[in-house]
C-alpha atoms as a PDB file:
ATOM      1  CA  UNK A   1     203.663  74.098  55.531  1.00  0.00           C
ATOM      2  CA  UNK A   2     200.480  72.470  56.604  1.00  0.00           C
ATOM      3  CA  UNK A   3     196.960  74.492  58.120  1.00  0.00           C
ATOM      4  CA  UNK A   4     196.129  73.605  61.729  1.00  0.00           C
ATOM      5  CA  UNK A   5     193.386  76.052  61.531  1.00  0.00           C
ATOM      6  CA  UNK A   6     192.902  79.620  64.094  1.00  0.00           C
ATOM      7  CA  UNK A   7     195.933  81.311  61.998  1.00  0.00           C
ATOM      8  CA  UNK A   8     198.225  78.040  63.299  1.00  0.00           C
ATOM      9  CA  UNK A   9     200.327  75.896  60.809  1.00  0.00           C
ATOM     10  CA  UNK A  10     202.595  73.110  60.738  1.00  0.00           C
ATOM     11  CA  UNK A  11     206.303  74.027  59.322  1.00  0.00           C
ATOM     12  CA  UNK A  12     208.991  71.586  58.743  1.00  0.00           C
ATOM     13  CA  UNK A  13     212.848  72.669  58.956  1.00  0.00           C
ATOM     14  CA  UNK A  14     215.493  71.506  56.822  1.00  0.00           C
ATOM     15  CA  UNK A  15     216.447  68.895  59.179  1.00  0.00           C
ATOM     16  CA  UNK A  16     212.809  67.391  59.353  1.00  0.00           C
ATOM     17  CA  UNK A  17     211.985  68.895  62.570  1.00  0.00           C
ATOM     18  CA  UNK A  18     208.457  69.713  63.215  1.00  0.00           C
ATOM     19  CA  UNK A  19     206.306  72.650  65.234  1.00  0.00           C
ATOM     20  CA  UNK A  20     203.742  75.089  65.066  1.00  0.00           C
ATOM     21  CA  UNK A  21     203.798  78.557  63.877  1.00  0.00           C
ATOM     22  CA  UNK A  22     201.454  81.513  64.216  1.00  0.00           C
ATOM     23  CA  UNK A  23     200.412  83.999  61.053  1.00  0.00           C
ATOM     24  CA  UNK A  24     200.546  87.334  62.760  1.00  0.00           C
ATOM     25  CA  UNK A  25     197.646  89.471  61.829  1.00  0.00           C
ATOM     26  CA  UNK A  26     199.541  91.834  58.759  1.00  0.00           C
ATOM     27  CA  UNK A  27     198.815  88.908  57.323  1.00  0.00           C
ATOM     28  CA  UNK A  28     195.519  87.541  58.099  1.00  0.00           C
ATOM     29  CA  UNK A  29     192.800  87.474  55.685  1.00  0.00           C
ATOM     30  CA  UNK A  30     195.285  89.170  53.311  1.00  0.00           C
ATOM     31  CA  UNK A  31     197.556  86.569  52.044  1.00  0.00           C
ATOM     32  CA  UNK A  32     196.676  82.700  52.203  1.00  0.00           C
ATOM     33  CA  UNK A  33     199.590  79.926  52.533  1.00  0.00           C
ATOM     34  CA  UNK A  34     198.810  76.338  51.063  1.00  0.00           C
ATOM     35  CA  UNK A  35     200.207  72.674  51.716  1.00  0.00           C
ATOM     36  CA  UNK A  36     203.838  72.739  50.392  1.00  0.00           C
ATOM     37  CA  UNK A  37     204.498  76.858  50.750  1.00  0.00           C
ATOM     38  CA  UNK A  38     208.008  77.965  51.900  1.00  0.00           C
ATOM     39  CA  UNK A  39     208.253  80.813  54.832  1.00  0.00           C
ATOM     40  CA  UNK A  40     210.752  82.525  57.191  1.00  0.00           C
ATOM     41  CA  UNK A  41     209.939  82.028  60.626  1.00  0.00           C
ATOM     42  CA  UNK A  42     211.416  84.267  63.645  1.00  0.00           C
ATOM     43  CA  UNK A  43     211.551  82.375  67.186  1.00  0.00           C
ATOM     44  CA  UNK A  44     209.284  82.738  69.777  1.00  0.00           C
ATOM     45  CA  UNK A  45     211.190  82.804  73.043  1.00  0.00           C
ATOM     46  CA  UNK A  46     208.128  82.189  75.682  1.00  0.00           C
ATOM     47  CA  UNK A  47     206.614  79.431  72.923  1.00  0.00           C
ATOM     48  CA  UNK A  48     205.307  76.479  74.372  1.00  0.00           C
ATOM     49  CA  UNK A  49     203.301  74.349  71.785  1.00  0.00           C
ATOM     50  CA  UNK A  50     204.044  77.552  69.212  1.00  0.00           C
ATOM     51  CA  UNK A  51     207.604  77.764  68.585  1.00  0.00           C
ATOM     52  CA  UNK A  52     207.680  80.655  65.709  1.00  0.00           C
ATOM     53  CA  UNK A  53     205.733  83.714  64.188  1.00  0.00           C
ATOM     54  CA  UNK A  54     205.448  83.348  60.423  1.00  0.00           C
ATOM     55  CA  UNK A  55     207.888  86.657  59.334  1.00  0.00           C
ATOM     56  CA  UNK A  56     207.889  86.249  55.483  1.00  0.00           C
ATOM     57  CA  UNK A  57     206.312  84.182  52.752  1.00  0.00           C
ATOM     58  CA  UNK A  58     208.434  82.725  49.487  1.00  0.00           C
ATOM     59  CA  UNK A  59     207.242  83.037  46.335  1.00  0.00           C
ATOM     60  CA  UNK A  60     208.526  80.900  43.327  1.00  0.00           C
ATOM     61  CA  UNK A  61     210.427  84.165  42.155  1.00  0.00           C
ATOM     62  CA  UNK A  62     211.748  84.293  45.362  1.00  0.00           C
ATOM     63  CA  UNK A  63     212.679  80.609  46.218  1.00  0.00           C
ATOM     64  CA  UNK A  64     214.371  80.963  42.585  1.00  0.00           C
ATOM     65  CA  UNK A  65     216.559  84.242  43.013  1.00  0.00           C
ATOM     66  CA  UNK A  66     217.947  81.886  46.744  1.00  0.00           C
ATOM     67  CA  UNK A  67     218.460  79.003  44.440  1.00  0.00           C
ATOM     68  CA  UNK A  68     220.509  81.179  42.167  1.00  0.00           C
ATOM     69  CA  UNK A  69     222.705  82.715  44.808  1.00  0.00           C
ATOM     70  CA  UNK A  70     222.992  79.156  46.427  1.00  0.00           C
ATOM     71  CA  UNK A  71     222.154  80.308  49.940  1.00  0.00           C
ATOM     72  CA  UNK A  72     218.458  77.731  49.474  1.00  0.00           C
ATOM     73  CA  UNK A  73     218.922  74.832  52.026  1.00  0.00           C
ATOM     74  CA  UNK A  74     220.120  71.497  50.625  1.00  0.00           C
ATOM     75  CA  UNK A  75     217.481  69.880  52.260  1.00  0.00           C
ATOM     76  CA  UNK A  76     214.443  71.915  50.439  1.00  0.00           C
ATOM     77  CA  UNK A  77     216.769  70.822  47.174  1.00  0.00           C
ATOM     78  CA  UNK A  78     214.939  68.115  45.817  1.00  0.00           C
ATOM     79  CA  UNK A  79     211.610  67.990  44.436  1.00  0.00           C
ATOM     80  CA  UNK A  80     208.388  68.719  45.962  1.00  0.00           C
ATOM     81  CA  UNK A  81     206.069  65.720  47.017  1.00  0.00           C
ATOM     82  CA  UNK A  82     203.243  64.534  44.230  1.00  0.00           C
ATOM     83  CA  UNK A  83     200.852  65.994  46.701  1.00  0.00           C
ATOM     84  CA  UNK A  84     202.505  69.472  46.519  1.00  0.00           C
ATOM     85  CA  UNK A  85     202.108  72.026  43.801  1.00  0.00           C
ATOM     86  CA  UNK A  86     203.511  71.697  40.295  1.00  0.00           C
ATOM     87  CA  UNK A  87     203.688  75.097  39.607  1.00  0.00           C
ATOM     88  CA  UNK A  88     207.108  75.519  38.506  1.00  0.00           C
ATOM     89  CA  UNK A  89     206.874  73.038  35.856  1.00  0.00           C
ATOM     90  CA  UNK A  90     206.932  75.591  32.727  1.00  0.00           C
ATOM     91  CA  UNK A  91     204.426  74.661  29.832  1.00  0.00           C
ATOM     92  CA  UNK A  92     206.660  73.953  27.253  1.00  0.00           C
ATOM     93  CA  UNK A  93     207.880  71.547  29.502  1.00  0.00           C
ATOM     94  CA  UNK A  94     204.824  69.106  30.130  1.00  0.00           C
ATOM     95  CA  UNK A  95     204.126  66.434  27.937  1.00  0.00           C
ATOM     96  CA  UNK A  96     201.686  66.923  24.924  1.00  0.00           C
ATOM     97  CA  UNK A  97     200.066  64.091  23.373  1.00  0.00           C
ATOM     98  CA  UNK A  98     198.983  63.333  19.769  1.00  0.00           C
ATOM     99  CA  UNK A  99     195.941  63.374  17.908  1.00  0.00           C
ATOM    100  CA  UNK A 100     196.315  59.371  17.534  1.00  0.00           C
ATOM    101  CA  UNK A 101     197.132  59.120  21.668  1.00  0.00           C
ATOM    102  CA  UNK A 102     193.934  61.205  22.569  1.00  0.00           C
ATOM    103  CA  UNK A 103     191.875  58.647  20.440  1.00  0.00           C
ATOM    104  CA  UNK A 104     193.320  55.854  22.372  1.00  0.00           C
ATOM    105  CA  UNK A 105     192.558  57.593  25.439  1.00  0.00           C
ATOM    106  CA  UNK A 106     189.224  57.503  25.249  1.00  0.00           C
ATOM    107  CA  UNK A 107     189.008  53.949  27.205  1.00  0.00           C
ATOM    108  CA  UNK A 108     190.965  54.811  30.046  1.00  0.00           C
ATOM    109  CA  UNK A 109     190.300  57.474  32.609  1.00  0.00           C
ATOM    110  CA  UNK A 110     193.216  59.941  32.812  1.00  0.00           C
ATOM    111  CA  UNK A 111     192.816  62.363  35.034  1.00  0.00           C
ATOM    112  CA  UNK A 112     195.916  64.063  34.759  1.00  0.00           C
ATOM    113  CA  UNK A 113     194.642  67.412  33.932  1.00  0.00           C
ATOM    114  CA  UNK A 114     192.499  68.087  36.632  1.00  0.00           C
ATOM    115  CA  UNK A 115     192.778  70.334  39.436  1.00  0.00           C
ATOM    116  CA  UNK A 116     194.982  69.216  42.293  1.00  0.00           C
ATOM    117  CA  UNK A 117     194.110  70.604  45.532  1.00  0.00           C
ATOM    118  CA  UNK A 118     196.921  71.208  47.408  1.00  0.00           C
ATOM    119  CA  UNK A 119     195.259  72.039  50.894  1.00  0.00           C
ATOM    120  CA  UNK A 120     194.618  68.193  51.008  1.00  0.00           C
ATOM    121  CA  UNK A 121     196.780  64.888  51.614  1.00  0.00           C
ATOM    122  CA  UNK A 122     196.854  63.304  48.210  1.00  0.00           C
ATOM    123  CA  UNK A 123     195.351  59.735  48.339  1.00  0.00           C
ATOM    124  CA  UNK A 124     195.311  57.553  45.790  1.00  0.00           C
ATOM    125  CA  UNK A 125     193.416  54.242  45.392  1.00  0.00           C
ATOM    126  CA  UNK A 126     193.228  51.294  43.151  1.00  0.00           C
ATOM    127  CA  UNK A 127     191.455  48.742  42.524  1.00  0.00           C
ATOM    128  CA  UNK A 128     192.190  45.280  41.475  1.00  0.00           C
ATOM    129  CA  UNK A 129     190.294  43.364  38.239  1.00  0.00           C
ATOM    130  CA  UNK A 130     190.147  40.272  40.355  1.00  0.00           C
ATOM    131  CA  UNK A 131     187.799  42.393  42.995  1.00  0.00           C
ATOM    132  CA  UNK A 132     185.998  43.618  40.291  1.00  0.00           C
ATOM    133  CA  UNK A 133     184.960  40.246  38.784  1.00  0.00           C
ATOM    134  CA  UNK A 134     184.108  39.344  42.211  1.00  0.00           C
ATOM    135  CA  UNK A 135     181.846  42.153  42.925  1.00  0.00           C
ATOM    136  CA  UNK A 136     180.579  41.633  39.283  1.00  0.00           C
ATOM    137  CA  UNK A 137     179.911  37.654  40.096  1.00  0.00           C
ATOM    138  CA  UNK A 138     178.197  38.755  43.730  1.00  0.00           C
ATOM    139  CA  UNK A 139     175.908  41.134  41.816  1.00  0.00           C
ATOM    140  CA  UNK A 140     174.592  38.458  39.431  1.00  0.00           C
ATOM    141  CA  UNK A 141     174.414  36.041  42.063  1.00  0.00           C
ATOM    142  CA  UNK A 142     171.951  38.321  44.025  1.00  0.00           C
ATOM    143  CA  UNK A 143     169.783  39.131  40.929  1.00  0.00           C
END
């Protein structure tokens, strides 16, 4: 699921197809869907651009009691994108690090436990150390 904005969104199917869907208004300003949510969609016969009314939203209890009865699509099987939720990773689950690694830490930036908005594309840039010494060499050329 992806926002399109004026109660519109993007859904994918299992078989990668893509279209538009409305939110009918039970639902407006009541319940909000975010990048990476699962839904049931009914048809719209007379759809041209919007092919479906949004009919029911999945929760993680939800997408878990379908897994369990193995009726969830082998398609939506495999993990979720990195720039989709991590929500179902339980806490005893994520990795904890030492007293000693924290101290190390302190050099590099990890940003790891910050807050990942999933309403956004994730992007991720880099940099290299060779354009760094450049841009450090142009700025003491210029001084």
């Amino acid at each position: 699921m992806g926002s399109n904005g004026n109660n519109l969104h993007e859904a994918v199917t299992v078989s990668g197809e893509r279209f538009l869907v409305s939110m009918p208004t039970k639902f407006r300003k009541n319940i909000w869907i975010k990048r990476g949510d699962f839904v049931i969609v009914d048809p719209i016969k007379e759809g041209g651009k919007v092919k479906g009314e949004i009919s029911f939203i999945l929760y993680r209890d939800h997408i878990q009691y379908l897994r369990k009865l193995g009726v969830w699509p082998e398609g939506f099987q495999e993990d979720r994108t990195s720039g989709e939720r991590n929500e179902g990773t339980p806490k005893e689950g994520r990795e904890k690090k030492t007293e000693e690694e924290e101290g190390d830490s302190d050099s590099e930036d990890d940003d790891s436990d910050l807050f990942v908005n999933t309403n956004r594309a994730t992007v991720l840039y880099s940099e290299n150390e060779d354009e760094e010494e450049e841009e450090e060499e142009d700025d003491e050329g210029r001084a």
